[in-house]
Protein backbone atom coordinates (compact mmCIF):
# COMPACT_ATOMS: atom_id res chain seq x y z
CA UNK A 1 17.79 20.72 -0.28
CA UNK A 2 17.18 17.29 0.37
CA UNK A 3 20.07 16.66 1.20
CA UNK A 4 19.72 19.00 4.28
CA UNK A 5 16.27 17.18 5.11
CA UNK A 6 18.48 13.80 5.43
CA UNK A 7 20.83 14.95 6.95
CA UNK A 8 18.17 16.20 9.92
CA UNK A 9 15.69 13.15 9.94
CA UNK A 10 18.12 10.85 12.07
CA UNK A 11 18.25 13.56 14.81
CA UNK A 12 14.63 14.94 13.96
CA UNK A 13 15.53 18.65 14.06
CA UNK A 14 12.64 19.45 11.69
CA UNK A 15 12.27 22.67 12.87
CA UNK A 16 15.48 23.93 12.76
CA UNK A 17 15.46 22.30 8.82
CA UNK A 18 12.56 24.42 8.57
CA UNK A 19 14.27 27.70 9.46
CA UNK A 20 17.15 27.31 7.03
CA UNK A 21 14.04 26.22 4.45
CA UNK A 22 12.98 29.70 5.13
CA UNK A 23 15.89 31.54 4.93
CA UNK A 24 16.31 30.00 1.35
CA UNK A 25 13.11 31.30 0.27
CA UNK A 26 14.04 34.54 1.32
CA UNK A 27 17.12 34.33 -0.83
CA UNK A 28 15.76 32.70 -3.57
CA UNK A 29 11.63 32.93 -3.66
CA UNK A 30 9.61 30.69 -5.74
CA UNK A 31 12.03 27.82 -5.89
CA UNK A 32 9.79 24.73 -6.41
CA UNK A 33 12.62 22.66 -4.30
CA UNK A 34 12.78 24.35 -1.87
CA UNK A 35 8.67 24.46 -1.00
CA UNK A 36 9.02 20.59 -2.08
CA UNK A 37 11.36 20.26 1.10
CA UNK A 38 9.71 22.26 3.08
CA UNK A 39 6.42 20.01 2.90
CA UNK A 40 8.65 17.15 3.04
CA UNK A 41 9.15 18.56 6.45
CA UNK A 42 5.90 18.86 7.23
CA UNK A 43 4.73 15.09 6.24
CA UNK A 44 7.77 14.11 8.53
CA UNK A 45 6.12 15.33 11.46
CA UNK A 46 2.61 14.67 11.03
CA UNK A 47 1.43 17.83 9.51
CA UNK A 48 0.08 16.86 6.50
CA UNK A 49 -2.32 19.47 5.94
CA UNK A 50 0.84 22.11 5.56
CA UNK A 51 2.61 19.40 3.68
CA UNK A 52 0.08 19.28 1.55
CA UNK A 53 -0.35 23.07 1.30
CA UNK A 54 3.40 23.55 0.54
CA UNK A 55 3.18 20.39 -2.35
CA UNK A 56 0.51 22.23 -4.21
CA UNK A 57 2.73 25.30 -4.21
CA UNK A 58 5.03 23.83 -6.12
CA UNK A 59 5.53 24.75 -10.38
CA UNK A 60 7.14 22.21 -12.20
CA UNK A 61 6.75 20.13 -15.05
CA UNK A 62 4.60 16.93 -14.21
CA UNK A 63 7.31 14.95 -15.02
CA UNK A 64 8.85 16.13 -12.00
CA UNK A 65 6.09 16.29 -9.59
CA UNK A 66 6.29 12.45 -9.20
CA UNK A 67 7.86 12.79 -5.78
CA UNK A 68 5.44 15.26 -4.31
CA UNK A 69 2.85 13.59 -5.98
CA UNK A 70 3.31 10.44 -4.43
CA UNK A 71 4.29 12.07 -0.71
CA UNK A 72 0.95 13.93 -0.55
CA UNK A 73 -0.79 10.69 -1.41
CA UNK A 74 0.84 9.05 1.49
CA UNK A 75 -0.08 12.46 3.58
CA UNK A 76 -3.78 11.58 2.21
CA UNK A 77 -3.61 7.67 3.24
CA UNK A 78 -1.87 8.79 6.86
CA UNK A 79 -4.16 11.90 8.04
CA UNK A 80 -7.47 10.00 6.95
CA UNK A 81 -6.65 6.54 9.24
């Protein structure tokens, strides 16, 4: 899935990477990658209070987490400038 969200960010069509972020869910619920891309999304466009939202949704190992971890920090240091 991330992937899809680089392939997007050049031409900024995070809503339309949002959509097909969606649609996976709906094929495959609970899949921590796909909520991890989705607040990805989010923190791209400045809403870091969803991105934040979808981060904690996530279930993996902490090992794993180091990504979202460090993304939702950033969302912290942005939305509280």
């Amino acid at each position: 899935m991330l992937i899809d969200i680089l392939l997007f960010n050049p031409i900024r069509k995070y809503e339309e990477a949002l959509e097909y972020h969606r649609q996976a869910l709906v094929l495959i619920p609970q899949n921590a990658s796909t909520y991890s891309a989705i607040g990805y999304i989010h923190s791209l466009m400045g809403n870091f209070e969803s991105a934040i939202d979808y981060f904690h949704t996530v279930r993996m190992p902490e090992v794993l987490l180091t990504n979202s971890v460090f993304t939702i920090s950033c969302c912290f240091d942005v939305g509280t400038d």
